[in-house]
N, C-alpha and C. Protein backbone atom coordinates (compact mmCIF):
# COMPACT_ATOMS: atom_id res chain seq x y z
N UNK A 1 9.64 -36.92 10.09
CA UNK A 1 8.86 -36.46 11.24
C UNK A 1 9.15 -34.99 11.57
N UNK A 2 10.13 -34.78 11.79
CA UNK A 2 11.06 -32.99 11.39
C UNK A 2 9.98 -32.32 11.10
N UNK A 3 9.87 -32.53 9.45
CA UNK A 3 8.58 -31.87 8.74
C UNK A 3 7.80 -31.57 9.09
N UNK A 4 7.07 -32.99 9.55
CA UNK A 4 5.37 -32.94 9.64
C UNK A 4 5.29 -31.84 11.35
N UNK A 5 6.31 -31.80 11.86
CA UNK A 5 6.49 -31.19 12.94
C UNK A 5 6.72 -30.10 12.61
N UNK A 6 7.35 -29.12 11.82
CA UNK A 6 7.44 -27.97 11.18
C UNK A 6 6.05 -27.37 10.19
N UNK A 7 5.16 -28.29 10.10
CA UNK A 7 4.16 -27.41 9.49
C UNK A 7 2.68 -27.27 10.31
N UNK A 8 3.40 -27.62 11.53
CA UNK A 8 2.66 -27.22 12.53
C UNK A 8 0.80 -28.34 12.61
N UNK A 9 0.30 -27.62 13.13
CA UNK A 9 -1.04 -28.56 13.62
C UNK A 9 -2.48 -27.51 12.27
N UNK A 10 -1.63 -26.62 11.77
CA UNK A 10 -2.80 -25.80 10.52
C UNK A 10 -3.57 -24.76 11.05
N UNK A 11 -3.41 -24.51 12.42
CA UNK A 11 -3.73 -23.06 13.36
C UNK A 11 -3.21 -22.13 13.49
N UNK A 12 -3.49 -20.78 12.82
CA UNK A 12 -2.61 -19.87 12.83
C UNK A 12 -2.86 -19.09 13.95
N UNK A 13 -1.76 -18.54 14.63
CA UNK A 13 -1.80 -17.98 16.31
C UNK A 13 -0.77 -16.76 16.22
N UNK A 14 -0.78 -15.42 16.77
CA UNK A 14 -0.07 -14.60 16.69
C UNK A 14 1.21 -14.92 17.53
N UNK A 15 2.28 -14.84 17.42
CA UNK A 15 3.50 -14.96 18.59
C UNK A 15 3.63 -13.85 19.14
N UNK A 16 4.46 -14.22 20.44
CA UNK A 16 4.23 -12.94 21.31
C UNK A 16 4.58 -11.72 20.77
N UNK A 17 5.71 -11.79 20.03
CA UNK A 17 6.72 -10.69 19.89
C UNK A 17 5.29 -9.87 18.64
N UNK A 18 4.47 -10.87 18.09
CA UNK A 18 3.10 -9.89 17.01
C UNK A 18 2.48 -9.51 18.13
N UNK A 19 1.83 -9.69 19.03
CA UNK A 19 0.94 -9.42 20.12
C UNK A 19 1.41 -8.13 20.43
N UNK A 20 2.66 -8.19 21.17
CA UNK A 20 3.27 -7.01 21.38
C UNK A 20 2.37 -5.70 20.36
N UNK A 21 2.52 -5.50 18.99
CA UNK A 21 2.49 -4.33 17.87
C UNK A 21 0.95 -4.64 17.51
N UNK A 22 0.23 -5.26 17.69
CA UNK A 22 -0.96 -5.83 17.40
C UNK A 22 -1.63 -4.38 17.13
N UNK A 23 -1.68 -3.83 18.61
CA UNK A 23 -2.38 -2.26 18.76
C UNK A 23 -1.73 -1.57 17.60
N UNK A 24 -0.69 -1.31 17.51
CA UNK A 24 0.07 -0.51 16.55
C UNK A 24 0.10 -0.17 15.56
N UNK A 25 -0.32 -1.57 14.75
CA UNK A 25 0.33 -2.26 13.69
C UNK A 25 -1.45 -2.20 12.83
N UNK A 26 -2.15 -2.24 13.69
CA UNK A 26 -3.69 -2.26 13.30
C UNK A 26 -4.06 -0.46 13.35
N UNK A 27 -5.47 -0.55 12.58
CA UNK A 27 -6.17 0.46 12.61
C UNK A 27 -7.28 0.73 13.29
N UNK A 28 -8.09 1.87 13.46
CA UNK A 28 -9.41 1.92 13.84
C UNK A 28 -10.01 3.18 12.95
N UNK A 29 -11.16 3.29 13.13
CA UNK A 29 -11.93 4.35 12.15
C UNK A 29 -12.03 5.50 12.88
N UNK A 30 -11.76 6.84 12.20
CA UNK A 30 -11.97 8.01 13.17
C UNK A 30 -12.28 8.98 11.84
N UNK A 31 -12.98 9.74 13.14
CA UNK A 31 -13.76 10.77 11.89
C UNK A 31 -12.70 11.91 11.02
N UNK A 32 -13.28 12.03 9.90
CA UNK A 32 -12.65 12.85 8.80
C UNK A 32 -12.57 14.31 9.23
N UNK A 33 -13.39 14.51 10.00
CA UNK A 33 -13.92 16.25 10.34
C UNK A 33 -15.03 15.60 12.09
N UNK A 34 -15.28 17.01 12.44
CA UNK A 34 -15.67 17.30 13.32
C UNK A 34 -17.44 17.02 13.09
N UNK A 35 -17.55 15.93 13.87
CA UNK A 35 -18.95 15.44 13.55
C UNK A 35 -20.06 15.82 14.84
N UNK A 36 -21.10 16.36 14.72
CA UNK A 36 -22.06 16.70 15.67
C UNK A 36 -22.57 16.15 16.68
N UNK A 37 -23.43 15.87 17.24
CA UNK A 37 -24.55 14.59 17.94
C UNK A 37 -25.61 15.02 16.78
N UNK A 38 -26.24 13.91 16.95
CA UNK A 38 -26.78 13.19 15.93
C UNK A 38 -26.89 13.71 14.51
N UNK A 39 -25.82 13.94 13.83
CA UNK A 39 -25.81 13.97 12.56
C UNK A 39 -25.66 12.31 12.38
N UNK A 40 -25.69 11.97 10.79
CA UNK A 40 -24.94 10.38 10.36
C UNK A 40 -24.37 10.10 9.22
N UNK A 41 -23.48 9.20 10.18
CA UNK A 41 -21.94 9.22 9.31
C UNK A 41 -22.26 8.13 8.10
N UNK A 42 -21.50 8.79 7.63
CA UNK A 42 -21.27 8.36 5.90
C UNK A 42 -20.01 7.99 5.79
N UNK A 43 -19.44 6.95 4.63
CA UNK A 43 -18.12 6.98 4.49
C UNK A 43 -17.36 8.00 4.28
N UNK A 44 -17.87 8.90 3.36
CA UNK A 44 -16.74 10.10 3.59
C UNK A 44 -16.48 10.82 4.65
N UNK A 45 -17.36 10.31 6.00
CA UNK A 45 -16.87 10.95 7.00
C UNK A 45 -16.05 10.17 8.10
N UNK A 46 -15.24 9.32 7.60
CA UNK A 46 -14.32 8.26 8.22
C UNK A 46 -13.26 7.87 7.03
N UNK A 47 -11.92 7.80 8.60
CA UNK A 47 -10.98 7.48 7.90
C UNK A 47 -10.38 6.12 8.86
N UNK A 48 -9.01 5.59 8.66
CA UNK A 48 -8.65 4.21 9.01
C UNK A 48 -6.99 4.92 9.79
N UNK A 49 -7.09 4.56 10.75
CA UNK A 49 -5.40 5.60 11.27
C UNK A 49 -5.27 4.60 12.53
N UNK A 50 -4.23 4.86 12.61
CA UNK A 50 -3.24 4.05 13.81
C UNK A 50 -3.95 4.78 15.37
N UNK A 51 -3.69 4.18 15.89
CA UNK A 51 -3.51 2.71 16.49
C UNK A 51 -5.12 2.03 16.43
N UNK A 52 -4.94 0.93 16.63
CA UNK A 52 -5.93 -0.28 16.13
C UNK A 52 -6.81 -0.24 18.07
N UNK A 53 -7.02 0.63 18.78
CA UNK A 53 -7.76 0.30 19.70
C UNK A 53 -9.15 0.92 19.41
N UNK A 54 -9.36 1.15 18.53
CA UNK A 54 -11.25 1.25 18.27
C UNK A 54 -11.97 0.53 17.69
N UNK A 55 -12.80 1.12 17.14
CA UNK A 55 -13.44 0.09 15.89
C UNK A 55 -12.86 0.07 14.54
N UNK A 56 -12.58 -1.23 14.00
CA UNK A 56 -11.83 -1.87 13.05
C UNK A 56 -12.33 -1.23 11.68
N UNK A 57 -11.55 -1.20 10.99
CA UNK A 57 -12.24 -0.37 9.76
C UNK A 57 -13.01 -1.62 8.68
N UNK A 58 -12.53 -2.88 9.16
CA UNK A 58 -13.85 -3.99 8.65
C UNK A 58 -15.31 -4.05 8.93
N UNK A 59 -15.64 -2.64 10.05
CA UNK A 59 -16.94 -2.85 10.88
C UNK A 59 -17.69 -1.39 10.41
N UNK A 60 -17.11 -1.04 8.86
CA UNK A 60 -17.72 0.51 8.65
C UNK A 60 -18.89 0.34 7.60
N UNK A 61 -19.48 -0.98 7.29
CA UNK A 61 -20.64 -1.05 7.19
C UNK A 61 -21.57 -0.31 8.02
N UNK A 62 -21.05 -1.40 9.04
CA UNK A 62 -21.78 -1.37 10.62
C UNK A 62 -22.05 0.28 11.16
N UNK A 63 -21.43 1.06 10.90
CA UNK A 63 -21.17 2.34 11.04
C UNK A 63 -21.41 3.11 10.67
N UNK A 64 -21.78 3.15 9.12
CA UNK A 64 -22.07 3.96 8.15
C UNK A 64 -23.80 3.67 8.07
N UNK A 65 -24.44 5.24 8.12
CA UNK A 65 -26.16 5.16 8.33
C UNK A 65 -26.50 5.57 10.22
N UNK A 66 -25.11 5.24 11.11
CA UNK A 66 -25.72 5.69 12.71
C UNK A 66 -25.67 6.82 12.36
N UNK A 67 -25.72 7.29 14.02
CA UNK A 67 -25.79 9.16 13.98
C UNK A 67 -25.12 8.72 15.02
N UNK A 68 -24.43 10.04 15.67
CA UNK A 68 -23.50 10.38 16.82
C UNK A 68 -23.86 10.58 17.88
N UNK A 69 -23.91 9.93 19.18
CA UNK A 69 -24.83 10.00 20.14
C UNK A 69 -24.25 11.40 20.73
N UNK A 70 -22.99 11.57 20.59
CA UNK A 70 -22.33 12.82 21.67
C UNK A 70 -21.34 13.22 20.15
N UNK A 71 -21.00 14.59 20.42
CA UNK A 71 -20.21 14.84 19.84
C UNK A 71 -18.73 14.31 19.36
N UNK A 72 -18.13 13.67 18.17
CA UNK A 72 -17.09 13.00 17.61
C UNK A 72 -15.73 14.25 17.02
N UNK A 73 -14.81 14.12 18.16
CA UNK A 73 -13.67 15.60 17.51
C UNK A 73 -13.20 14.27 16.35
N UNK A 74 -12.47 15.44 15.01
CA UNK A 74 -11.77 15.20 14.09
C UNK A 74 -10.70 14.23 14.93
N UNK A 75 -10.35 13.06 13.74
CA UNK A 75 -9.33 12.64 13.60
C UNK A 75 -9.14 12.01 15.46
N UNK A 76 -9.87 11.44 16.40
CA UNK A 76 -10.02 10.63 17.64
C UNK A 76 -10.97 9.43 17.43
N UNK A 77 -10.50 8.76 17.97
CA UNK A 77 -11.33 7.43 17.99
C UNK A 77 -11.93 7.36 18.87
N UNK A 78 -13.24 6.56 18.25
CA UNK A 78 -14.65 6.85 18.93
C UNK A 78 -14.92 5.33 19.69
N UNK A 79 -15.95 5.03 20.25
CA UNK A 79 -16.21 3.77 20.61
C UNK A 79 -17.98 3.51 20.05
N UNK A 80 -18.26 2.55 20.31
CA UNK A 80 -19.74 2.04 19.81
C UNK A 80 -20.44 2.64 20.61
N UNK A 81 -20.25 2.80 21.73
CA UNK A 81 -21.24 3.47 22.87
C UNK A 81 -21.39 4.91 22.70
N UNK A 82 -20.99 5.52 21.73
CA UNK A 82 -20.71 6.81 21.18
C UNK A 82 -21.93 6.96 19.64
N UNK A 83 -22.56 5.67 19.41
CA UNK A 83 -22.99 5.88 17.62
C UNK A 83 -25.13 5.08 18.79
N UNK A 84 -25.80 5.28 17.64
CA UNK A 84 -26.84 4.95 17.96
C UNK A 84 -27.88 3.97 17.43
């Protein structure tokens, strides 16, 4: 019973002490260079850098083909309400 109690219920859940670094430990996408309003971004104009409070670099499909609603400085993370 030990066992079957040690391999848990098959739900994987972050523990606190991961929660904690979550931000940290993750990325978000920020521009390569200094991007305009409405130019549109391409992958070479994104990169993947710490800390993980923007958009995820799994969502640069999603990203790649907008244009820039307001101007994007180099190397800051942007938000969605920022692309068009």
């Amino acid at each position: 019973r030990e066992i079957e109690a040690g391999l848990g219920d098959g739900t994987v859940q972050r523990s606190n002490a991961e929660l904690n670094n979550v931000e940290w430990a993750t990325k978000s996408l920020v521009p390569a260079r200094h991007i305009k309003a409405g130019e549109t971004l391409s992958a070479s104009d994104l990169l993947a850098k710490r800390p993980g409070n923007g958009i995820a670099p799994s969502q640069i499909d999603a990203v790649v083909g907008r244009k820039a609603r307001t101007d994007l400085p180099e190397d800051r993370i942007f938000t969605w309400e920022q692309l068009t």
